[in-house]
Protein backbone atom coordinates (compact mmCIF):
# COMPACT_ATOMS: atom_id res chain seq x y z
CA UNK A 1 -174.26 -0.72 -26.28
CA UNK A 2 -171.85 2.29 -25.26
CA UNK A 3 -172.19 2.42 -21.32
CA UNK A 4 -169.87 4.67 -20.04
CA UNK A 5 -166.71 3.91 -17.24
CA UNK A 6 -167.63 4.12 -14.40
CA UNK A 7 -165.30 5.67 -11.74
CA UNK A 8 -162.55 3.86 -11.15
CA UNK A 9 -162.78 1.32 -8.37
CA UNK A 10 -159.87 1.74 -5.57
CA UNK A 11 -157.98 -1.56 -4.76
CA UNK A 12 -156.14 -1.44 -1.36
CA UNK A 13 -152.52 -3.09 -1.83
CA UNK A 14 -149.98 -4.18 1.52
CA UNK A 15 -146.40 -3.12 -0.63
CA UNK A 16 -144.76 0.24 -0.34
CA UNK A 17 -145.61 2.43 -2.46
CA UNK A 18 -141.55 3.17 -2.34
CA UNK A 19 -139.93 0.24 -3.14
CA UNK A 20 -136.18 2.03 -3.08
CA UNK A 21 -137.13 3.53 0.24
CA UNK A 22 -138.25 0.09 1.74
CA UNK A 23 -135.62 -1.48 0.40
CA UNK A 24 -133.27 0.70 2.22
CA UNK A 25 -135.12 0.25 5.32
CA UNK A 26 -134.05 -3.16 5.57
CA UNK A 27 -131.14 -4.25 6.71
CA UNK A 28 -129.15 -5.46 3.98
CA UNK A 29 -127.77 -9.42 3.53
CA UNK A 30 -124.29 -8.58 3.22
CA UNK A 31 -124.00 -6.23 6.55
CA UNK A 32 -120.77 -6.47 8.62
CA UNK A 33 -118.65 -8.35 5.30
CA UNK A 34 -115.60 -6.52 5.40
CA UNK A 35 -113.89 -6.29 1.77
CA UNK A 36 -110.85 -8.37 0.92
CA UNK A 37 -109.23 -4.99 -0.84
CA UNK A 38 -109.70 -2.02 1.20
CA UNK A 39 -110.74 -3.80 4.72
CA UNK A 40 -114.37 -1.54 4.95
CA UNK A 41 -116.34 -3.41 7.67
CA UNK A 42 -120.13 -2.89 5.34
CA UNK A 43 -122.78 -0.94 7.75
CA UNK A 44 -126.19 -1.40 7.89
CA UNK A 45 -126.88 2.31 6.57
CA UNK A 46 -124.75 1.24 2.97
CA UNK A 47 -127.15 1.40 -0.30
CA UNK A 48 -124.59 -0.28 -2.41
CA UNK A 49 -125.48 -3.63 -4.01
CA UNK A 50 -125.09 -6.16 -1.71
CA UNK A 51 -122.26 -7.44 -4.01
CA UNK A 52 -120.10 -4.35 -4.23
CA UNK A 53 -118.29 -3.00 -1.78
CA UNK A 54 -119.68 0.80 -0.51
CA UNK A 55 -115.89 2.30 -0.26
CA UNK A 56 -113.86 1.42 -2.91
CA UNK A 57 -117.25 -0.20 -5.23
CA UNK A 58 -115.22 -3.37 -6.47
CA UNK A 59 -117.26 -6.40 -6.55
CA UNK A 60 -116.57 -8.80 -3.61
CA UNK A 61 -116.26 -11.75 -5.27
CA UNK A 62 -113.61 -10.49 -7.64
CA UNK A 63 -110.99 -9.53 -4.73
CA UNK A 64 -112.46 -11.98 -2.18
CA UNK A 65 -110.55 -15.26 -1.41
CA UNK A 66 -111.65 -18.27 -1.83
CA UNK A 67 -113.82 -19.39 1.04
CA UNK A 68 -112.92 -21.96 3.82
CA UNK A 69 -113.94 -24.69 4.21
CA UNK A 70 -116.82 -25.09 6.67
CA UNK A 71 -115.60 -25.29 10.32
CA UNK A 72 -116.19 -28.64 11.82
CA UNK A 73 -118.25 -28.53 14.94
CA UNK A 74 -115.67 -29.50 17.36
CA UNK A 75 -113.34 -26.39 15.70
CA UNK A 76 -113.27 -22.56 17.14
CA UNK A 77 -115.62 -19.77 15.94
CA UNK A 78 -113.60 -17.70 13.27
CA UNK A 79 -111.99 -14.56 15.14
CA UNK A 80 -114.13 -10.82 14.65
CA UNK A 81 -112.97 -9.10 11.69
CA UNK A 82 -110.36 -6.13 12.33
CA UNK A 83 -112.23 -2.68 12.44
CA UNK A 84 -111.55 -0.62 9.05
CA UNK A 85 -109.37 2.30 9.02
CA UNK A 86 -109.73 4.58 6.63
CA UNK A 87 -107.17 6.44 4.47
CA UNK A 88 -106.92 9.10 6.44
CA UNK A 89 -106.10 7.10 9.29
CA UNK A 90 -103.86 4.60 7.64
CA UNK A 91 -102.25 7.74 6.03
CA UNK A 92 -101.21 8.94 9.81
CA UNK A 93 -100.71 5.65 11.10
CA UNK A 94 -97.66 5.66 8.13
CA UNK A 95 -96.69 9.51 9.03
CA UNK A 96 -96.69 8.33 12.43
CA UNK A 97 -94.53 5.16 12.25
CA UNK A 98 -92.08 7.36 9.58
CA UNK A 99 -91.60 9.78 12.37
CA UNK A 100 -90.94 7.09 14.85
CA UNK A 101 -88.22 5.36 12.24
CA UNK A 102 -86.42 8.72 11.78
CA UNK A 103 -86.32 9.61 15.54
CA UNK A 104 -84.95 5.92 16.10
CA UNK A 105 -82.39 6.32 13.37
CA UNK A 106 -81.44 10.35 14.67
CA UNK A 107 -81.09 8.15 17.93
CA UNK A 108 -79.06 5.53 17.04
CA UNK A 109 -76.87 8.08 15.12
CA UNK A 110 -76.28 10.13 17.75
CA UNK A 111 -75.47 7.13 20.27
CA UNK A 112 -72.94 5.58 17.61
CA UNK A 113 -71.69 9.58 17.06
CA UNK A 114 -71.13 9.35 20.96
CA UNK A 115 -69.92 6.15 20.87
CA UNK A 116 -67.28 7.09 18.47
CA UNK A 117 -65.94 10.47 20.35
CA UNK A 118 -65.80 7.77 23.28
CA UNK A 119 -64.09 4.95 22.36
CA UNK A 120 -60.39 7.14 21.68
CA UNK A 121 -60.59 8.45 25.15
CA UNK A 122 -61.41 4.72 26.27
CA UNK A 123 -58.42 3.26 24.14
CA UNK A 124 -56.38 6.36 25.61
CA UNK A 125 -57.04 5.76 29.26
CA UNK A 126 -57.15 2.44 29.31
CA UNK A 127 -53.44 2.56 27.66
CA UNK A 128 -52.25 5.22 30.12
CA UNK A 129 -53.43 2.52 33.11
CA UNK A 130 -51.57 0.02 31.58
CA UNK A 131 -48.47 2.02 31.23
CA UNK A 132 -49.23 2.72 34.61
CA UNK A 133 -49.40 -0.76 35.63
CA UNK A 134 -46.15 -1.19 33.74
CA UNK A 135 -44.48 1.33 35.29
CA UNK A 136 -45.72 -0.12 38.96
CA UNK A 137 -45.00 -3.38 38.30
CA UNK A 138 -41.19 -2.40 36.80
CA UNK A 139 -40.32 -0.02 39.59
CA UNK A 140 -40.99 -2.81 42.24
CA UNK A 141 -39.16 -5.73 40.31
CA UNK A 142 -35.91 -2.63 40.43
CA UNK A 143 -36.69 -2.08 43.68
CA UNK A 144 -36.62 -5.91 44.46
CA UNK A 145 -33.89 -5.91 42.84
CA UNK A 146 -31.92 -3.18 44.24
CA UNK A 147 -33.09 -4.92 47.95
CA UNK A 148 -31.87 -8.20 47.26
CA UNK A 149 -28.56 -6.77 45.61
CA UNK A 150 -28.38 -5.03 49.13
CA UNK A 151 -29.11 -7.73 51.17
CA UNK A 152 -26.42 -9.86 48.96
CA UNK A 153 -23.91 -6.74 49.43
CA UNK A 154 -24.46 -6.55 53.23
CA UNK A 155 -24.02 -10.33 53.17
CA UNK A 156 -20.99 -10.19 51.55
CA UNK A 157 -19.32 -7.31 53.61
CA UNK A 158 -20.29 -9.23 56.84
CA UNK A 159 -18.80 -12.42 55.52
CA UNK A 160 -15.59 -10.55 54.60
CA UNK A 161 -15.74 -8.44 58.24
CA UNK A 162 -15.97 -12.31 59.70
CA UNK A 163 -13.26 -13.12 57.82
CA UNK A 164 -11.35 -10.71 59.08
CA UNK A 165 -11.84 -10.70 62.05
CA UNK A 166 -11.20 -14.25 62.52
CA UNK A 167 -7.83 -13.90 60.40
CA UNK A 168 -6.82 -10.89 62.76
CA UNK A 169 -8.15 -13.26 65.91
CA UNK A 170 -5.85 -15.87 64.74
CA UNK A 171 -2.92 -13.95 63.95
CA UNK A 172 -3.26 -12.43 67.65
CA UNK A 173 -3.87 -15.92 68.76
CA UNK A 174 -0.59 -17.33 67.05
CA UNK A 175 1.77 -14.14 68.15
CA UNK A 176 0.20 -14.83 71.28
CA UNK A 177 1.10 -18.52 71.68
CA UNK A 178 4.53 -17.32 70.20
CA UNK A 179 5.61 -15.43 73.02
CA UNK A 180 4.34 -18.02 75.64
CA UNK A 181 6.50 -20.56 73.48
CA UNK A 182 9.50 -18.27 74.11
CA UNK A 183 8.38 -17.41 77.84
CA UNK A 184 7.97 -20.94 78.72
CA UNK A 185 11.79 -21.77 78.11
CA UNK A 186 13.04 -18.95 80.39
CA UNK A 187 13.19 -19.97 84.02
CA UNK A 188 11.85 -16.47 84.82
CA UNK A 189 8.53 -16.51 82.97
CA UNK A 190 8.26 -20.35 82.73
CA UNK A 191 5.88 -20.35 85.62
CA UNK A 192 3.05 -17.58 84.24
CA UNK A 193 3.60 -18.96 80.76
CA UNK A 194 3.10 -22.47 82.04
CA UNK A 195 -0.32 -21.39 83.52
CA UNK A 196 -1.49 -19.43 80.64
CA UNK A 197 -0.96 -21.97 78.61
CA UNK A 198 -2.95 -24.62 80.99
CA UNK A 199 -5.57 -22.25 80.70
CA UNK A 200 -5.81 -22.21 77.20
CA UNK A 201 -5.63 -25.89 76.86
CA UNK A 202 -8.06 -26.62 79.50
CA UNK A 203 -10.23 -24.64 76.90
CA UNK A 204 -9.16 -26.86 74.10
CA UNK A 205 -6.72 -25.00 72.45
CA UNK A 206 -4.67 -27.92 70.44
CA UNK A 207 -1.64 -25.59 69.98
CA UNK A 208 -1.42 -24.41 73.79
CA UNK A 209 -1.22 -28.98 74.50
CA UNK A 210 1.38 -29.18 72.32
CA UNK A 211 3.08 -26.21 73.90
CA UNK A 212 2.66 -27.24 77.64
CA UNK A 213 3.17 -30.86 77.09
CA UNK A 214 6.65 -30.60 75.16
CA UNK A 215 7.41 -28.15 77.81
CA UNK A 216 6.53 -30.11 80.57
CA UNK A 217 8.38 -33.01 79.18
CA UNK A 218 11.71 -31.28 78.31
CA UNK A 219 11.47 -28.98 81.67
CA UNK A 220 12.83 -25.99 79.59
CA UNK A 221 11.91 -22.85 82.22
CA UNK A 222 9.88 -24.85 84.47
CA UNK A 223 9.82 -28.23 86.34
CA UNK A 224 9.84 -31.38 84.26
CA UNK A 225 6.35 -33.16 84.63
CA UNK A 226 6.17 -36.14 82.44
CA UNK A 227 2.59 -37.53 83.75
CA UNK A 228 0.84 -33.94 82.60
CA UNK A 229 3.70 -33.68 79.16
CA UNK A 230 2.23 -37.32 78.19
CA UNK A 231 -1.50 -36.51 78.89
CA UNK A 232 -1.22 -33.05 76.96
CA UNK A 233 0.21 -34.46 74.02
CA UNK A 234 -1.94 -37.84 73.91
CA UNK A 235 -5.21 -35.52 73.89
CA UNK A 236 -3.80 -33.23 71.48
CA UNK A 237 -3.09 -35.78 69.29
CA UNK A 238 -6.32 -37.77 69.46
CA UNK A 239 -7.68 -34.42 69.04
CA UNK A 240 -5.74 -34.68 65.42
CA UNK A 241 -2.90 -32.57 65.60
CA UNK A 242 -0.30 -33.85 63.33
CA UNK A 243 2.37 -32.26 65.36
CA UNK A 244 1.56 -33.56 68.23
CA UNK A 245 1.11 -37.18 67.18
CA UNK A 246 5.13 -36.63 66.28
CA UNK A 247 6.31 -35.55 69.86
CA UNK A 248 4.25 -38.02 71.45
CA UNK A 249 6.05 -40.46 69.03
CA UNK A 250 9.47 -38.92 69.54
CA UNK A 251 8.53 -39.62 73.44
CA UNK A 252 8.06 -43.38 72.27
CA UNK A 253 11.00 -43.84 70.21
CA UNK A 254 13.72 -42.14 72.78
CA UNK A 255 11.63 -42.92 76.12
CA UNK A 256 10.83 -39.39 76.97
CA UNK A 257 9.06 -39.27 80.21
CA UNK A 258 7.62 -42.76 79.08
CA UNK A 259 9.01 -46.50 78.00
CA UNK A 260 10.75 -46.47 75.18
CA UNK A 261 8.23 -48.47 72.26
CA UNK A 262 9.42 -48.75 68.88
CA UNK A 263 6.06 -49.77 68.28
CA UNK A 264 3.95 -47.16 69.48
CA UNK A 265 6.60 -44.96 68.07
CA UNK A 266 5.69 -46.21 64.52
CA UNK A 267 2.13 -46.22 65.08
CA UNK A 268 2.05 -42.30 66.00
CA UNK A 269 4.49 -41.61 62.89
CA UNK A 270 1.82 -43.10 60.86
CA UNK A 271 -1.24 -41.11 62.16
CA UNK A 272 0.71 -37.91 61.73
CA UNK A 273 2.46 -39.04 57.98
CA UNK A 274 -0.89 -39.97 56.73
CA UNK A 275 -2.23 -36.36 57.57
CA UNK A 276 0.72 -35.29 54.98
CA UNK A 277 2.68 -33.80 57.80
CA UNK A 278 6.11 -33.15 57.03
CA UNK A 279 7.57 -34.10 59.59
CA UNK A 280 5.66 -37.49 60.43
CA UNK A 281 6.52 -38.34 57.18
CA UNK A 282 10.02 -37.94 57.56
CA UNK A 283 9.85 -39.45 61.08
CA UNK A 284 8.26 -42.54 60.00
CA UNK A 285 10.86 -42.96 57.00
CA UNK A 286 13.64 -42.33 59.33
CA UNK A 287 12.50 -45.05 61.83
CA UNK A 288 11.95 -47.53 58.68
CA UNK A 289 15.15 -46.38 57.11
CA UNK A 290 17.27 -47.32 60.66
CA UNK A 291 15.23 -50.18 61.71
CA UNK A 292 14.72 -50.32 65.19
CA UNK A 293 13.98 -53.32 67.39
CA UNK A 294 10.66 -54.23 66.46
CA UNK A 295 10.26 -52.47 63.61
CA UNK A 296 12.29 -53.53 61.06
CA UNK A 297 13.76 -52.19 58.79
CA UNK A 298 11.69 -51.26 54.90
CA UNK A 299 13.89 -49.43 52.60
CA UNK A 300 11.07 -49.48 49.80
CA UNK A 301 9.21 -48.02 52.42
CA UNK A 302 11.11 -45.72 54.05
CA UNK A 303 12.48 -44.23 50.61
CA UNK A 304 8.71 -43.51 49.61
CA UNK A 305 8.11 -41.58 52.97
CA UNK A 306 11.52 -39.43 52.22
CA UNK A 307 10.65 -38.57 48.93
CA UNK A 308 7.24 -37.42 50.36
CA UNK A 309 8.42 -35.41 53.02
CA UNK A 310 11.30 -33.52 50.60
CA UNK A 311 8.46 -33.06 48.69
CA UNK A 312 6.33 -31.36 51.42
CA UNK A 313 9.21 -29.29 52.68
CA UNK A 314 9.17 -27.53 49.62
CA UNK A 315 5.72 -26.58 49.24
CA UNK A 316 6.01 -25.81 53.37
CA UNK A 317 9.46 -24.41 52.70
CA UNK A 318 10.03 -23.88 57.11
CA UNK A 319 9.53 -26.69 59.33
CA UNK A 320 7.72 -25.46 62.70
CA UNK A 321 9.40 -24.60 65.69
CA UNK A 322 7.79 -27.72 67.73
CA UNK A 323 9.45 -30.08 65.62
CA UNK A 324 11.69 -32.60 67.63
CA UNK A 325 14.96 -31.97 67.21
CA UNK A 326 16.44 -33.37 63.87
CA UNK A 327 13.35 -34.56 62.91
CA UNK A 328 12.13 -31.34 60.34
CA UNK A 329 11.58 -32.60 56.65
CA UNK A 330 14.69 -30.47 55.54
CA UNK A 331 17.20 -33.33 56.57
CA UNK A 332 14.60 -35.92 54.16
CA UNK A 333 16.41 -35.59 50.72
CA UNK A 334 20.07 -35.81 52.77
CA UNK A 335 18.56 -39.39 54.14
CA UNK A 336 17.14 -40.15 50.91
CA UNK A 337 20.52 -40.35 48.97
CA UNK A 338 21.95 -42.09 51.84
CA UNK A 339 19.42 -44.68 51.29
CA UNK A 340 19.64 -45.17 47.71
CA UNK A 341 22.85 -47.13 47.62
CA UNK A 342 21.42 -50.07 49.29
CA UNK A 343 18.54 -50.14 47.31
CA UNK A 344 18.27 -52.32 43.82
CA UNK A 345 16.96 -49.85 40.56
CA UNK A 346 13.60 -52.08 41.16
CA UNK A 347 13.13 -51.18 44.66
CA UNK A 348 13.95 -47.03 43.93
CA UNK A 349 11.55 -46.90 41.08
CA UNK A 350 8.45 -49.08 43.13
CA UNK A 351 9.08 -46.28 45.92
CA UNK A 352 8.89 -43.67 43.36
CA UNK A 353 5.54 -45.25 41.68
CA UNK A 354 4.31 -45.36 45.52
CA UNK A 355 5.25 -42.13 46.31
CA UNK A 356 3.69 -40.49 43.07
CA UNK A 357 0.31 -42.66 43.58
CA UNK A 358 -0.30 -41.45 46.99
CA UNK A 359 -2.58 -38.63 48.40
CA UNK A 360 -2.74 -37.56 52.24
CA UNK A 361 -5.42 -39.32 54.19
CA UNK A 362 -5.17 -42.72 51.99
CA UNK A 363 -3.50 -45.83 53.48
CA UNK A 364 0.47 -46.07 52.36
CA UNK A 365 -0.17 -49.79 51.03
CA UNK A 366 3.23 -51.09 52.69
């Protein structure tokens, strides 16, 4: 039996009619995965498949990395994803950091430009301070120099002025005691010449003793006093005046205003011969050559002490004017070949050997 449709009956359904639409409306799975290849963070407002990335539509899994491991409880959260940045912004991000590079290099450029017109007028100034230095330190070592050579040169002249001086002061001092020499042996000057020379002495003048005692002794120009002759000389010739030593001897040997002592005779001789004197040596031979009482007689000796003093007088050449009379080393080689005769060749060439061996101030060895 044909019964005919009825109307259609309505059935009430609870899905969308739009399935695309509600689909969109929900939030998608894969929200906030940010892609391995171009960094896009995905929004919630993306329609793209949940496996494809909305920016540059590659698949995740085909640029994604392997996935960690699952954190272990105890471990930190992961950190937040970095935001995306798009090309545009990566693009001036580049531009911006190629600007910076070039200004740094245009910088650097210009500092090692600068640094290069610098550095010669560095080299040059610092060469011109050492010059400078140089030139400092060289002008005060001539200058040092030229001081010192100055003070040396001033040194010098003073030494020399000294000198002088004291040459000059001697000479004076030697004319002087010249004249008294002369004034003392004339009866009318004896007296002020006498006193002068006391003065002199007193000051201890060894030349002015020698002077007042011999003329004190001898009473040339003034009264004899033997007492003051004897003192005179004795201090003179402690003092070490050779010539002295031989007057006061002289006195010994002929009892001048003393005792006669052949002795103490010999033993002045000696101090005055072993100073090299002249005339002590010749003295001293003489006495050993005669042989007084007490002395005896040593020709080996006395022949020595001749040669000696003929050898003296001729580097001396003038015997003083104090010498006692006949007792000057001139009369020494006269003695000498007196003595020879009585003297064996043995006992002439030991007095030579003697006589060549010694030097003044050492012992005669007799």
């Amino acid at each position: 039996m044909n019964t005919k449709a009825g109307p259609p009956s309505l059935s009430l359904s609870l899905e969308p009619i739009d399935k695309e639409g509600a689909a969109a409306a929900a939030p998608s799975a894969a929200t906030g995965r940010v892609c391995a290849r171009c960094k896009y963070t995905r929004q919630s407002s993306d329609t793209a498949p949940d496996w494809q990335c909305p920016s540059c539509q590659v698949a995740y899994d085909k640029v994604d990395p392997p996935k960690p491991a699952e954190p272990k409880a105890a471990e930190a959260p992961a950190p937040a994803p970095a935001p995306y940045i798009g090309k545009a912004a990566r693009a001036r991000a580049a531009a911006a950091e190629a600007a910076a590079a070039e200004a740094e290099a245009k910088k650097k450029a210009k500092a090692r430009k600068k640094t290069s017109r610098e550095l010669p007028t560095t080299w040059i100034g610092l060469g011109l301070a050492i010059v400078l230095v140089l030139g400092l330190v060289g002008w005060k070592v001539q200058a040092d120099k030229a001081r010192a050579q100055e003070r040396a040169a001033k040194i010098e002249a003073d030494a020399r002025a000294a000198e002088v001086a004291a040459q000059k002061a001697a000479q004076e001092q030697q004319a002087r005691m010249q004249a008294l020499e002369k004034q003392a042996r004339r009866s009318s000057e004896g007296p002020e010449a006498v006193k002068e020379l006391q003065a002199l002495a007193e000051k201890g003048d060894l030349r002015a003793m020698l002077v007042l005692g011999t003329t004190l002794r001898d009473g040339r120009g003034v009264a004899k006093d033997p007492e003051q002759a004897i003192q005179w000389l004795t201090k003179a010739s402690n003092e070490g005046l050779a010539l002295a030593s031989v007057q006061l001897g002289y006195s010994y040997e002929r009892g001048l205003g003393v005792t006669q002592q052949a002795e103490q005779a010999e033993n002045l001789y000696q101090r005055a011969a072993r100073q090299g004197d002249p005339s002590g040596l010749y003295s001293l031979g003489l006495l050993y050559s005669t042989g007084l009482d007490n002395v005896g007689r040593r020709p080996v000796a006395a022949h020595m002490l001749l040669d000696l003093a003929q050898r003296a007088h001729k580097e001396q050449q003038q015997d003083d004017t104090l010498v006692p009379p006949n007792r000057g080393a001139f009369w020494a080689a006269g003695t000498m070949r007196r003595l020879a005769p009585s003297m064996s060749i043995v006992e002439v060439a030991e007095a030579k050997r003697l006589a060549d061996a010694w030097k003044p101030g050492q012992p005669f060895g007799f």
